[in-house]
C-alpha atoms as a PDB file:
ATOM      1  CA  UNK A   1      -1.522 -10.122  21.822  1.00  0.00           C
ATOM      2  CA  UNK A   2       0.950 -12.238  19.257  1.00  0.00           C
ATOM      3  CA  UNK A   3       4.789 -12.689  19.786  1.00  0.00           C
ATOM      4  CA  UNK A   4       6.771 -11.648  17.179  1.00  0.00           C
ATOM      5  CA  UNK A   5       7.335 -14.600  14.593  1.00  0.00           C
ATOM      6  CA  UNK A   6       7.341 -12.979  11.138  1.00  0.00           C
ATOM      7  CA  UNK A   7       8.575 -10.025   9.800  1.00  0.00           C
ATOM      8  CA  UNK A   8       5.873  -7.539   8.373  1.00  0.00           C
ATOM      9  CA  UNK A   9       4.856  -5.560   4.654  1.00  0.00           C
ATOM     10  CA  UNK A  10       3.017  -2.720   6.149  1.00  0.00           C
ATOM     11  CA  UNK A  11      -0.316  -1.093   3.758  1.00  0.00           C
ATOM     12  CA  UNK A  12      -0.342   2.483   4.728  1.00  0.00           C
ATOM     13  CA  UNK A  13      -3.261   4.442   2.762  1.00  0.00           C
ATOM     14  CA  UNK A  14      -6.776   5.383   2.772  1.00  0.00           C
ATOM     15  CA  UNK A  15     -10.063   3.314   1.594  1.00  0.00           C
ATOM     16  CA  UNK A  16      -8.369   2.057  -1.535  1.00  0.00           C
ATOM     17  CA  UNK A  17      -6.110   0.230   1.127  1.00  0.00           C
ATOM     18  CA  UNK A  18      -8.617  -0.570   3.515  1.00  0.00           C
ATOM     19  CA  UNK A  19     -10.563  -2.228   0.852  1.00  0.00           C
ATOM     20  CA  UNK A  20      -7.602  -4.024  -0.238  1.00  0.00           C
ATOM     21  CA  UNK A  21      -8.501  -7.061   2.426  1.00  0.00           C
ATOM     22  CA  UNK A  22     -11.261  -7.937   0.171  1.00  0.00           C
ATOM     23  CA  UNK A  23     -11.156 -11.476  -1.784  1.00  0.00           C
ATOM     24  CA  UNK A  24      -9.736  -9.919  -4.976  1.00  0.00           C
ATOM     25  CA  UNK A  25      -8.123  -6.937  -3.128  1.00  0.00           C
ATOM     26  CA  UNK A  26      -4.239  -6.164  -2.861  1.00  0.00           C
ATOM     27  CA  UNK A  27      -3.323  -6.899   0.708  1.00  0.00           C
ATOM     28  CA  UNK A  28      -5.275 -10.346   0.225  1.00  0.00           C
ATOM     29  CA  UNK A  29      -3.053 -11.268  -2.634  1.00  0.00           C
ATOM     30  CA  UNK A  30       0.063 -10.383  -0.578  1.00  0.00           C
ATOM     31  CA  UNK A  31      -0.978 -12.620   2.039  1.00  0.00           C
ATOM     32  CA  UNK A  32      -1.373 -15.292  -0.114  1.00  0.00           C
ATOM     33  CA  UNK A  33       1.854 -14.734  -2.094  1.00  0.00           C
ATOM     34  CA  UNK A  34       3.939 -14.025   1.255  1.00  0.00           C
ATOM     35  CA  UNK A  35       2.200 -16.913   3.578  1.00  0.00           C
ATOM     36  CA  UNK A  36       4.313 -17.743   6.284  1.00  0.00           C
ATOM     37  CA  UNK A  37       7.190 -15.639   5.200  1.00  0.00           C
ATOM     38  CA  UNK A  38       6.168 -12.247   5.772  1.00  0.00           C
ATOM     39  CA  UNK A  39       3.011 -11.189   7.636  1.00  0.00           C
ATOM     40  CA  UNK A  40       0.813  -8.484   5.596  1.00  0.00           C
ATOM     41  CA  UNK A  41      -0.267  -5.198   7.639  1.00  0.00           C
ATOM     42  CA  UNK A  42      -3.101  -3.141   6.873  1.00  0.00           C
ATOM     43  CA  UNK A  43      -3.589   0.203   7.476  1.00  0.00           C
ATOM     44  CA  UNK A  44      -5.501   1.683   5.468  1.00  0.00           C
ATOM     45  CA  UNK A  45      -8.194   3.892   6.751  1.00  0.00           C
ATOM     46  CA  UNK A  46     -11.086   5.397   4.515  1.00  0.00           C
ATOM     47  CA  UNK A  47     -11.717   8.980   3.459  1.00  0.00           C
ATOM     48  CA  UNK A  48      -7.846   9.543   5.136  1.00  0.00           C
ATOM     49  CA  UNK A  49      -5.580  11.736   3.321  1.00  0.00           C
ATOM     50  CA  UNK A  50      -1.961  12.276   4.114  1.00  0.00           C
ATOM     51  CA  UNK A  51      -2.515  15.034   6.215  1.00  0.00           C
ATOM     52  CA  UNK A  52      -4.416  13.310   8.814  1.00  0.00           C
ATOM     53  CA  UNK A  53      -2.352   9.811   8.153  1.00  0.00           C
ATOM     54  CA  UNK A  54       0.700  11.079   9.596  1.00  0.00           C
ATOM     55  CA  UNK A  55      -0.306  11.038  13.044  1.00  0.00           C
ATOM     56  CA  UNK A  56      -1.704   7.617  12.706  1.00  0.00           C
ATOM     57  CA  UNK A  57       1.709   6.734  11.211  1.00  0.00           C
ATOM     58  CA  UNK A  58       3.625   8.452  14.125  1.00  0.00           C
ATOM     59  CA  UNK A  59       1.594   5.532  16.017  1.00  0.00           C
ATOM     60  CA  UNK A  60       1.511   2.729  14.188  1.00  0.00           C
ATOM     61  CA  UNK A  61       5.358   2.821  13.253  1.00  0.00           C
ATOM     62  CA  UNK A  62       7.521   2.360  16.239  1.00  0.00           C
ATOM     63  CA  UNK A  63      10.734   4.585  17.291  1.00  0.00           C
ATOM     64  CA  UNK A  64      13.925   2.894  17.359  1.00  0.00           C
ATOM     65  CA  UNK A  65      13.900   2.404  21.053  1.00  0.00           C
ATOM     66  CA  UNK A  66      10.150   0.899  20.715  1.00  0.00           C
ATOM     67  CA  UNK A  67      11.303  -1.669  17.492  1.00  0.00           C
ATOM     68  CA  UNK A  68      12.608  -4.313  19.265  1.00  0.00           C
ATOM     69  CA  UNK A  69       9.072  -5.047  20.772  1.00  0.00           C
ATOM     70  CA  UNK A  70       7.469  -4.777  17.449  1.00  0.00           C
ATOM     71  CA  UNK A  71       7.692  -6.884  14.063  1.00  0.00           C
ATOM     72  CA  UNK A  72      10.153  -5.381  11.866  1.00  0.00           C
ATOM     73  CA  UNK A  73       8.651  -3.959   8.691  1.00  0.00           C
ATOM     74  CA  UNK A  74      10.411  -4.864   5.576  1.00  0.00           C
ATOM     75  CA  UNK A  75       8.253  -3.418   2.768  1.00  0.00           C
ATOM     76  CA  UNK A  76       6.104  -0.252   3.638  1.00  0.00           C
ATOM     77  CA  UNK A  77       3.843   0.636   1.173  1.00  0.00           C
ATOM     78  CA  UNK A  78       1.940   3.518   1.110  1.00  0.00           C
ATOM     79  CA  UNK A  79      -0.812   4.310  -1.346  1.00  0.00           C
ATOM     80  CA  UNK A  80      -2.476   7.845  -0.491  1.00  0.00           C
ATOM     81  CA  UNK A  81      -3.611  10.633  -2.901  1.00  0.00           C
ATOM     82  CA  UNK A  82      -6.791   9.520  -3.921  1.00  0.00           C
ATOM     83  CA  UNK A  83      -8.556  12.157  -1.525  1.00  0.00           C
ATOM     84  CA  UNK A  84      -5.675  14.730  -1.430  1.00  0.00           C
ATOM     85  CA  UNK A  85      -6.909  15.127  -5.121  1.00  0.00           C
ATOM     86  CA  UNK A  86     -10.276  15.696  -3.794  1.00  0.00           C
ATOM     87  CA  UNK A  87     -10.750  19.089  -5.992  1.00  0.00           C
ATOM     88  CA  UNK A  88     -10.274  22.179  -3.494  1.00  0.00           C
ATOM     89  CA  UNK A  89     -13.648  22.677  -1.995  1.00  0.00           C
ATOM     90  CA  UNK A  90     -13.729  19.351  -0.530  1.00  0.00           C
ATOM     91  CA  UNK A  91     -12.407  18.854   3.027  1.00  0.00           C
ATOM     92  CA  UNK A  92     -10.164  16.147   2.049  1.00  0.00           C
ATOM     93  CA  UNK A  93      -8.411  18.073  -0.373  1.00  0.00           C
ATOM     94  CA  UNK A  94      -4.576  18.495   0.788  1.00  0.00           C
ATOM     95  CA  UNK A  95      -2.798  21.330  -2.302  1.00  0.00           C
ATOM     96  CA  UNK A  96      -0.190  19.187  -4.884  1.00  0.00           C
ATOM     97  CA  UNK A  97       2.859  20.930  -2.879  1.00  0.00           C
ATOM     98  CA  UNK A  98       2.367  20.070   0.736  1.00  0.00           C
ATOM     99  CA  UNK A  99       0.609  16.685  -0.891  1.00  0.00           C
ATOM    100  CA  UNK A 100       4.332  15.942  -2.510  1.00  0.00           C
ATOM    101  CA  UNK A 101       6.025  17.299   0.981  1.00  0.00           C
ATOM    102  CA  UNK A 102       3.718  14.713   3.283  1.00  0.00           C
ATOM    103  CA  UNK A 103       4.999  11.873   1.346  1.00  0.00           C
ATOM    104  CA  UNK A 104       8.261  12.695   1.629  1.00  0.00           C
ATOM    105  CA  UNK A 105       7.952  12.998   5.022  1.00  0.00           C
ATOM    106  CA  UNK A 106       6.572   9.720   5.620  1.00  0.00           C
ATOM    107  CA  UNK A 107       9.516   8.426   3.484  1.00  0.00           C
ATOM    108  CA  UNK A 108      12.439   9.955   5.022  1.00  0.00           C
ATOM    109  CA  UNK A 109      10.401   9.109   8.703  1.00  0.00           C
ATOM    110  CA  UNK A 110      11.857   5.678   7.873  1.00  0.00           C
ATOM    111  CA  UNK A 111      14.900   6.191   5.776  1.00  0.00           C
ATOM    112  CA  UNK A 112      16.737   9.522   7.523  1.00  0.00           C
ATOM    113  CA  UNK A 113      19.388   8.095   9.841  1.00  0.00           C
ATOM    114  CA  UNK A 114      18.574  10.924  12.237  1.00  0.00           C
ATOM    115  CA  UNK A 115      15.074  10.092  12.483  1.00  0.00           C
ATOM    116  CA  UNK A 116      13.534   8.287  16.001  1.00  0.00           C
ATOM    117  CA  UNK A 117      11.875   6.122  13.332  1.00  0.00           C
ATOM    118  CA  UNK A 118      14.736   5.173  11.021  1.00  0.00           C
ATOM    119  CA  UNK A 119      14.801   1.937   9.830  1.00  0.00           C
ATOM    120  CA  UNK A 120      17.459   0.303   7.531  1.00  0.00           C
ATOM    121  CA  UNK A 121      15.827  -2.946   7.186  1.00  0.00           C
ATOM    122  CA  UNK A 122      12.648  -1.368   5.131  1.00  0.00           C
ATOM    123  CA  UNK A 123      12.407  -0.695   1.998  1.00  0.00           C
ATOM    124  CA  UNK A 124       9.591   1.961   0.881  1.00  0.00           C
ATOM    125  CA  UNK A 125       7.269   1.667  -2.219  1.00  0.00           C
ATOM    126  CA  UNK A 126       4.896   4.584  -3.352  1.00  0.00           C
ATOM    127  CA  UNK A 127       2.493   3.723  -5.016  1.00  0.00           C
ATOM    128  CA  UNK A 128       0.320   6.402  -7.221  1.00  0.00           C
ATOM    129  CA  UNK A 129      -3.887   6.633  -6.837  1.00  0.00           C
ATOM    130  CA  UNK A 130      -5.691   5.264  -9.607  1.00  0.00           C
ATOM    131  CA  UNK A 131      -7.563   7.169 -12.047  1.00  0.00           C
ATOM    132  CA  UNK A 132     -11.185   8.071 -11.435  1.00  0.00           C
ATOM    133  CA  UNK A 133     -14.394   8.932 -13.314  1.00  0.00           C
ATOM    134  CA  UNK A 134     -15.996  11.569 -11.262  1.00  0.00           C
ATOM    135  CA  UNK A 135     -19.501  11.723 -12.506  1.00  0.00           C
ATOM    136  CA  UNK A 136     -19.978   8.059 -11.462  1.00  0.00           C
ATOM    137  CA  UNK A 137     -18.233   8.245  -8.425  1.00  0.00           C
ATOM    138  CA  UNK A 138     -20.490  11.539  -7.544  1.00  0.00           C
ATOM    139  CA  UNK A 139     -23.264   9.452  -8.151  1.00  0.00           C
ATOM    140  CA  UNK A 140     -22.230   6.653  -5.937  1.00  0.00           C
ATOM    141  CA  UNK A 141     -21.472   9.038  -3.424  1.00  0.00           C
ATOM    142  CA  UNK A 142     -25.419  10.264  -3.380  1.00  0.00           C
ATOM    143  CA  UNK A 143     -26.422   6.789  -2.915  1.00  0.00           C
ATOM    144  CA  UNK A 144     -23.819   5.849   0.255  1.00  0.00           C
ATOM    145  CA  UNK A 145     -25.006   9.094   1.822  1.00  0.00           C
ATOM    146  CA  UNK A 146     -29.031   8.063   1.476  1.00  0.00           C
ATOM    147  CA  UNK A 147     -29.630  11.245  -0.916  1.00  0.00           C
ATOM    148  CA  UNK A 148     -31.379  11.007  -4.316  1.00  0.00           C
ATOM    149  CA  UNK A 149     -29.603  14.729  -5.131  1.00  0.00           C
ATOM    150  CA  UNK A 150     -26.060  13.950  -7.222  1.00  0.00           C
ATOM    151  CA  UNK A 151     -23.823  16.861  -6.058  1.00  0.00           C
ATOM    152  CA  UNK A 152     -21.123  18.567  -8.205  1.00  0.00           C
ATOM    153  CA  UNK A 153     -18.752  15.960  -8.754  1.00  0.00           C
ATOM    154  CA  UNK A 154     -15.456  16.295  -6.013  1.00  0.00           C
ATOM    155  CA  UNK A 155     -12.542  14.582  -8.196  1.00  0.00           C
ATOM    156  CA  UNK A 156     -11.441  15.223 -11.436  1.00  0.00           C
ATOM    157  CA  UNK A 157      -9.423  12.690 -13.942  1.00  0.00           C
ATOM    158  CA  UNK A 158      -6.753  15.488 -14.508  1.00  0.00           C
ATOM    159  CA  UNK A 159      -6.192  16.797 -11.163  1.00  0.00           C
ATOM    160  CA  UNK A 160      -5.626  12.376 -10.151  1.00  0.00           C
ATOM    161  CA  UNK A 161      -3.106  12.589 -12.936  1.00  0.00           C
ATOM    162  CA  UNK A 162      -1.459  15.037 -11.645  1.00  0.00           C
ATOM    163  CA  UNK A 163      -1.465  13.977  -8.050  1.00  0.00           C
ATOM    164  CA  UNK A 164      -0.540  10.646  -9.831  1.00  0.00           C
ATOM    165  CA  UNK A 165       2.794  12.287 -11.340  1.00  0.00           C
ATOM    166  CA  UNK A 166       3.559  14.146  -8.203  1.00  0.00           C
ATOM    167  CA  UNK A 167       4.295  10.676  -6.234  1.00  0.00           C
ATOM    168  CA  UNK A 168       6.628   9.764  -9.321  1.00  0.00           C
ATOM    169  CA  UNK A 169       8.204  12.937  -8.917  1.00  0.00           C
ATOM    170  CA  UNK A 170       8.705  12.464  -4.733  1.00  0.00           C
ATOM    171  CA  UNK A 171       9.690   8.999  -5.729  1.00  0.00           C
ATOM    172  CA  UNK A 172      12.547  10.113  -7.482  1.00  0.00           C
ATOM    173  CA  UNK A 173      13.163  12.952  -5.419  1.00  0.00           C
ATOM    174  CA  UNK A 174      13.427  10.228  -2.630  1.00  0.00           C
ATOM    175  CA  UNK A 175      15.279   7.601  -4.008  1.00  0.00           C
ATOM    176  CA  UNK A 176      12.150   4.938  -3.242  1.00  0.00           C
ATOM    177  CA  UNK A 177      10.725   2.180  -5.689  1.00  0.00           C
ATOM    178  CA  UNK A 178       7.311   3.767  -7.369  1.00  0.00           C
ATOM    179  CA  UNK A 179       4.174   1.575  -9.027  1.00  0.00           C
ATOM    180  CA  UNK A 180       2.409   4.377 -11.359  1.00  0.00           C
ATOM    181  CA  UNK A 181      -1.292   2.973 -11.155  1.00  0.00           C
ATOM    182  CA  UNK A 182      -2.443   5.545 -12.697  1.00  0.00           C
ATOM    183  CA  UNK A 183      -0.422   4.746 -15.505  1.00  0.00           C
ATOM    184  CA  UNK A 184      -1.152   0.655 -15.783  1.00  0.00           C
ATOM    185  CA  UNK A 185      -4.762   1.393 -15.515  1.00  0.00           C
ATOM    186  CA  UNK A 186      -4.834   3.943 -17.625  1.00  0.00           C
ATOM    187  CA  UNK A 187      -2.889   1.833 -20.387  1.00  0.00           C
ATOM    188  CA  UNK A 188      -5.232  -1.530 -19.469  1.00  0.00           C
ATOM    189  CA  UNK A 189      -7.886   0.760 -20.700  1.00  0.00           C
ATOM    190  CA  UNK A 190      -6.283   1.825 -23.562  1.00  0.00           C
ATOM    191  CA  UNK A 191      -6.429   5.510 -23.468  1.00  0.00           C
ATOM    192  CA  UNK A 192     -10.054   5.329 -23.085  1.00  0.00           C
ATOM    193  CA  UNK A 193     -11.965   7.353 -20.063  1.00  0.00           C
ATOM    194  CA  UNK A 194     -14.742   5.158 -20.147  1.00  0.00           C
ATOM    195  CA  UNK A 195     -12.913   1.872 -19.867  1.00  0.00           C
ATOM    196  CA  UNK A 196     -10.923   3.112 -17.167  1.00  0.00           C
ATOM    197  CA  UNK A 197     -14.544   2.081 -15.535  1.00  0.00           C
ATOM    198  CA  UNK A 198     -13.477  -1.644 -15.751  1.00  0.00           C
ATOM    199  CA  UNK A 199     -10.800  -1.684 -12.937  1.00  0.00           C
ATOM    200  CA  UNK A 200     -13.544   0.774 -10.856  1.00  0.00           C
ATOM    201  CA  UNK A 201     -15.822  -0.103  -8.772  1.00  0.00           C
ATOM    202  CA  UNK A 202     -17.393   2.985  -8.081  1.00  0.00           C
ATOM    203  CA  UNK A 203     -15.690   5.670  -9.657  1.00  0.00           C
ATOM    204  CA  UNK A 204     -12.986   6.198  -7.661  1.00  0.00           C
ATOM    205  CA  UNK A 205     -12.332   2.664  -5.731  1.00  0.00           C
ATOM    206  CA  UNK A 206     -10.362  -0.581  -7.634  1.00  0.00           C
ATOM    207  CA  UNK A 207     -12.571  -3.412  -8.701  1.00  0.00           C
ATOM    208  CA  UNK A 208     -10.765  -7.091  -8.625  1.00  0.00           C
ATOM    209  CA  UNK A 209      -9.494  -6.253 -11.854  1.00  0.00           C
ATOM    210  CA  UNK A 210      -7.930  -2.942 -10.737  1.00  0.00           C
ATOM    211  CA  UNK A 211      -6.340  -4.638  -7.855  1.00  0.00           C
ATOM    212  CA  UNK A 212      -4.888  -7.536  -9.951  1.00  0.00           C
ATOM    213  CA  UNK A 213      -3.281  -4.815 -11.928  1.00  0.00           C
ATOM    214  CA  UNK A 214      -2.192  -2.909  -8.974  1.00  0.00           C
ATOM    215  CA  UNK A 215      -0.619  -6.521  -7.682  1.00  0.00           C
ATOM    216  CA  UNK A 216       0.903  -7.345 -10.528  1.00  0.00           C
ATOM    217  CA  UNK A 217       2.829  -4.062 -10.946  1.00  0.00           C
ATOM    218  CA  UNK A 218       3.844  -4.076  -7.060  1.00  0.00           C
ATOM    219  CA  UNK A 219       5.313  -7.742  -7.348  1.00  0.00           C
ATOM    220  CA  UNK A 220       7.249  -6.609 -10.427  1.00  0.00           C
ATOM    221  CA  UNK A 221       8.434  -3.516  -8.971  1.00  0.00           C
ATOM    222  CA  UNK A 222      10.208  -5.656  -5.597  1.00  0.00           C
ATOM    223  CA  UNK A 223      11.568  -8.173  -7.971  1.00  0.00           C
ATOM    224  CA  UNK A 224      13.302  -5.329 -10.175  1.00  0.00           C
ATOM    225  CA  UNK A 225      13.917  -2.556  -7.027  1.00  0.00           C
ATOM    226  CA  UNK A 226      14.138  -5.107  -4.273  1.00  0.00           C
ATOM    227  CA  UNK A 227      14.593  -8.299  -5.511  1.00  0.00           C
ATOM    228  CA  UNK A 228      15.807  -9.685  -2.179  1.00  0.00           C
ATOM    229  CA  UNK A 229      12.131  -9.105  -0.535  1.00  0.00           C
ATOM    230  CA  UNK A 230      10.340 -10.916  -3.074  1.00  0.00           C
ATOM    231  CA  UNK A 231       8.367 -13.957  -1.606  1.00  0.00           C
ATOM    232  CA  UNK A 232      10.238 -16.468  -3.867  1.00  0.00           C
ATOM    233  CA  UNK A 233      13.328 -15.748  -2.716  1.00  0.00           C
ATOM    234  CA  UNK A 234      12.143 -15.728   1.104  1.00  0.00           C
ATOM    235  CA  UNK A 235      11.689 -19.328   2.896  1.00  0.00           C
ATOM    236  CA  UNK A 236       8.836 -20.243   5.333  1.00  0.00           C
ATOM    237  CA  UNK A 237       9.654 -18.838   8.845  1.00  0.00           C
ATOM    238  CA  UNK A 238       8.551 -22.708   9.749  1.00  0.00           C
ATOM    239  CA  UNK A 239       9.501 -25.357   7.864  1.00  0.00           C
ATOM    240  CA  UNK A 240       7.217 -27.568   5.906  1.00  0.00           C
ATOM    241  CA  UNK A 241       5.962 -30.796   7.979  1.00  0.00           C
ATOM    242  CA  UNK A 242       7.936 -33.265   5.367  1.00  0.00           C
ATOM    243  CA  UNK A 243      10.880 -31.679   7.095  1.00  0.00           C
ATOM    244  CA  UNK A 244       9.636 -32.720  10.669  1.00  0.00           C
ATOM    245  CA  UNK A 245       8.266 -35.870   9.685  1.00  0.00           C
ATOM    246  CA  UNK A 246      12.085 -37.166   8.717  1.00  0.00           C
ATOM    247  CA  UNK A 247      13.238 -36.487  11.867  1.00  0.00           C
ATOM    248  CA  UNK A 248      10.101 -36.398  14.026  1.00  0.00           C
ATOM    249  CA  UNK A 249      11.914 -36.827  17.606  1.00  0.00           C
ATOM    250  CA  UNK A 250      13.471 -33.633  16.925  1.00  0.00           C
ATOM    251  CA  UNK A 251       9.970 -31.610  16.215  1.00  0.00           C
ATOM    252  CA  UNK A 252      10.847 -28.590  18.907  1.00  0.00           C
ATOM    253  CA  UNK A 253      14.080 -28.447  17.681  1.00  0.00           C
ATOM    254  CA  UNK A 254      13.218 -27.978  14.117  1.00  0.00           C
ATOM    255  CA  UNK A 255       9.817 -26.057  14.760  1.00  0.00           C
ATOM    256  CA  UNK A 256      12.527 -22.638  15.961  1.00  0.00           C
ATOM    257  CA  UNK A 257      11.178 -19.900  14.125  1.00  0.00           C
ATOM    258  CA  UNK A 258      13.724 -18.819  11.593  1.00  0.00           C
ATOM    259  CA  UNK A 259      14.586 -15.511   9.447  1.00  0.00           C
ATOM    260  CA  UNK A 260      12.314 -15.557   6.038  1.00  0.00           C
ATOM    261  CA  UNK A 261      15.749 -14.190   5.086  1.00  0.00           C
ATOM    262  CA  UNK A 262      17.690 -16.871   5.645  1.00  0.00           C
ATOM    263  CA  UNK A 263      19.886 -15.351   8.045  1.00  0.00           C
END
């Protein structure tokens, strides 16, 4: 166990998430940019969709009465869709409608004053899946599960469009900042199916260049929605040593942790 020293930007999705800790990955490039300011959650959990993420959630995000024993979570972003657009005869397929009506959940979970789980202090970003290519994906698929037999392919470029639009539209709905990846990918490629597969790395999960675009569109989404939670307008939680070294008798004094907020 770890006291409480930083506050927190909780990752909520599925394997696009939990592959975010790689090198070139999202959450790795948050820790970077929010080192020793804001402490960088993950929770992102492969082949999840927002059906079964709720209950994990429900755990990981603590009632009021439980929050004062827990580090208070000033960005939560959640990324989920990528399986809920699983096309219908998959088991990971959630419908568009209670898809759109599990987000919002999750959202208001934080942001309804009447909620066990409401929390003022954090600020929610929705972020949209990615596009996919769903013959290669089906192919890499084949090849995690040992079998030289390509099935059907299970995703489909429109229906991750439209699963892509339906977190803009809960978004909005909500009242919550929203990075359309879809839509910056999409446009990096220019239009073009096929070089959507230079920000995949399978088919369906973000390369290091599809996470640098992801990154770069979250980062300018808190400076324009939240500007007050971007990291370079937060200070260090500790100070830097040139502080303690001009005044070195006074190192436990100036070594209090402090609000990244300045308050």
């Amino acid at each position: 166990m770890t006291a409480y020293v930083q506050d927190a930007i909780v990752l909520l999705g599925d394997s696009i998430t939990q592959f975010a800790a790689s090198p070139d990955g999202l959450a790795t490039k948050l820790t970077d940019a929010y080192s020793r300011k804001m402490d960088v959650i993950n929770r992102g959990l492969s082949g999840y969709n927002t059906d079964w993420i709720t209950p994990v959630f429900e755990q990981c995000f603590p009632t009021q009465h439980e929050a004062q024993h827990a580090a208070k979570t000033r960005l939560l972003v959640i990324w989920l869709g990528a399986n809920d657009a699983a096309l219908p005869h998959s088991v990971q397929h959630v419908p568009l409608a209670r898809y759109e009506a599990n987000l919002a959940a999750l959202v208001r979970a934080v942001r309804d004053p009447e909620s066990p789980r409401y929390a003022p202090d954090t600020r929610v970003v929705l972020l949209t899946p990615p596009p996919v290519q769903p013959v290669r994906w089906a192919k890499a698929l084949a090849g995690f599960m040992g079998s030289t037999e390509v099935q059907a392919p299970d995703r489909s470029l429109e229906e991750s469009r439209r699963y892509a639009e339906g977190v803009k539209a809960v978004a909005g709905r909500e009242g919550v900042a929203v990075v359309d990846v879809w839509g910056k990918i999409w446009e990096a490629a220019g239009g073009d199916e096929e070089k959507v597969g230079e920000f995949l790395l399978d088919g369906l999960h973000l390369n290091g260049e599809g996470y640098k675009v992801a990154y770069d569109a979250l980062i300018a989404t808190i400076e324009e929605k939240y500007p007050e939670y971007h990291y370079d307008r937060l200070r260090m939680v500790f100070p830097e040593w040139s502080v303690i070294a001009e005044n070195v008798e006074s190192y436990r004094e100036l070594t209090k942790k402090r609000s990244a907020f300045g308050n």
